[in-house]
C-alpha atoms as a PDB file:
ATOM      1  CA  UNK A   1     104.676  90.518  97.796  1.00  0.00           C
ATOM      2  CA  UNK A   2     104.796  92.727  94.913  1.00  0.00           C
ATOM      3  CA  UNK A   3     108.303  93.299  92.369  1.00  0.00           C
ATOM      4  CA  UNK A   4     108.567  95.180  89.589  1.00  0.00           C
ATOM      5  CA  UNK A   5     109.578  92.346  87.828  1.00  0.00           C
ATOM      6  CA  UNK A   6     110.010  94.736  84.228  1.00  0.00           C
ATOM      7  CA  UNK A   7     112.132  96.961  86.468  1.00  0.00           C
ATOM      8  CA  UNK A   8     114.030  94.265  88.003  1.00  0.00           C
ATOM      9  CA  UNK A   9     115.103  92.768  84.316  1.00  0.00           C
ATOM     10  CA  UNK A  10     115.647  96.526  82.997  1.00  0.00           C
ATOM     11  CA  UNK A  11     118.490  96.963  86.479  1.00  0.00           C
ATOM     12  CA  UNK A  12     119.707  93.176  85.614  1.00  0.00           C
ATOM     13  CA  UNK A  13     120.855  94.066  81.927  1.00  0.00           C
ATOM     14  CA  UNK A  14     121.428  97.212  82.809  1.00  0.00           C
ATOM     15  CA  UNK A  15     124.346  95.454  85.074  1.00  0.00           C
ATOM     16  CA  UNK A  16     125.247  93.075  82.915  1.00  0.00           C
ATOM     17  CA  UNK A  17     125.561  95.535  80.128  1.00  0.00           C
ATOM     18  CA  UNK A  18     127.669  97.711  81.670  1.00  0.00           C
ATOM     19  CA  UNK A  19     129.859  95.030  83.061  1.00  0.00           C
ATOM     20  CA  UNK A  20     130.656  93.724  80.083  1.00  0.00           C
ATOM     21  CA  UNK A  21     131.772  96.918  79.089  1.00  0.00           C
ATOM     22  CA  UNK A  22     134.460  97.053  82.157  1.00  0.00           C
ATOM     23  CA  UNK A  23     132.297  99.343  84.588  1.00  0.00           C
ATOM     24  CA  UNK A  24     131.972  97.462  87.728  1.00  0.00           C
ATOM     25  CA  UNK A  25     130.915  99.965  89.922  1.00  0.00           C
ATOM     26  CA  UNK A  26     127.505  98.335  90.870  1.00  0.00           C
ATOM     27  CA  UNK A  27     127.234  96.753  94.268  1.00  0.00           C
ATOM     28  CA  UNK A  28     126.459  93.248  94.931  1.00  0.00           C
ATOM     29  CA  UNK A  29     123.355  94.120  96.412  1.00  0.00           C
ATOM     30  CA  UNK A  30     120.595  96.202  94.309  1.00  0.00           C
ATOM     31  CA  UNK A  31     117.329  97.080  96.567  1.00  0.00           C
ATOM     32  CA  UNK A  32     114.287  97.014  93.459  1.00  0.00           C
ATOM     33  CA  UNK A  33     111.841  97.876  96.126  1.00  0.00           C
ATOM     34  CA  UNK A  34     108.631  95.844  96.447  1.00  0.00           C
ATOM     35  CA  UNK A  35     104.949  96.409  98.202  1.00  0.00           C
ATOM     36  CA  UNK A  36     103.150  93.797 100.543  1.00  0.00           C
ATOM     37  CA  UNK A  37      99.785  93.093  98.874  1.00  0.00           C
ATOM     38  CA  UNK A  38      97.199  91.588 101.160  1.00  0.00           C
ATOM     39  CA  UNK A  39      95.407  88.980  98.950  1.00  0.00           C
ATOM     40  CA  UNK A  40      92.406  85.983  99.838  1.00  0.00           C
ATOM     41  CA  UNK A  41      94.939  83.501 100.552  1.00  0.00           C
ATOM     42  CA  UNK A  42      96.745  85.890 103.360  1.00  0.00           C
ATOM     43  CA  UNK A  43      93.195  87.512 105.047  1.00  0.00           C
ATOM     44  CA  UNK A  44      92.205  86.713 107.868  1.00  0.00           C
ATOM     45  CA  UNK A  45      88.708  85.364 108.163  1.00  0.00           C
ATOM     46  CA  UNK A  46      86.198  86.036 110.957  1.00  0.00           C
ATOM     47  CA  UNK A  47      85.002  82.268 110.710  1.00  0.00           C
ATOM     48  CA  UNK A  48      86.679  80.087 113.374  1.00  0.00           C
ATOM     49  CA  UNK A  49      88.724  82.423 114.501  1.00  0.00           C
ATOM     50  CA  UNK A  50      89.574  82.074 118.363  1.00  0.00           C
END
């Protein structure tokens, strides 16, 4: 899997920052998003396959 991990730690201070200031209108849960990236370890190979 794939996370925006820059994006992730821009949202997290972004949180904390405002927060701190007395906002707390964030949720608890904050969907970043990610992407499923196939890589060697994950594909499937044709040898000894049944």
């Amino acid at each position: 899997m794939k996370v925006d991990r820059v994006g992730l730690g821009r949202k997290a201070a972004e949180i904390i920052v405002s927060r701190l200031k007395g906002n707390d209108h964030y949720s608890r849960v904050v969907d970043v998003g990610f992407e499923v990236v196939e890589r060697e370890s994950t594909r499937r190979s044709d040898r000894g396959a049944h």
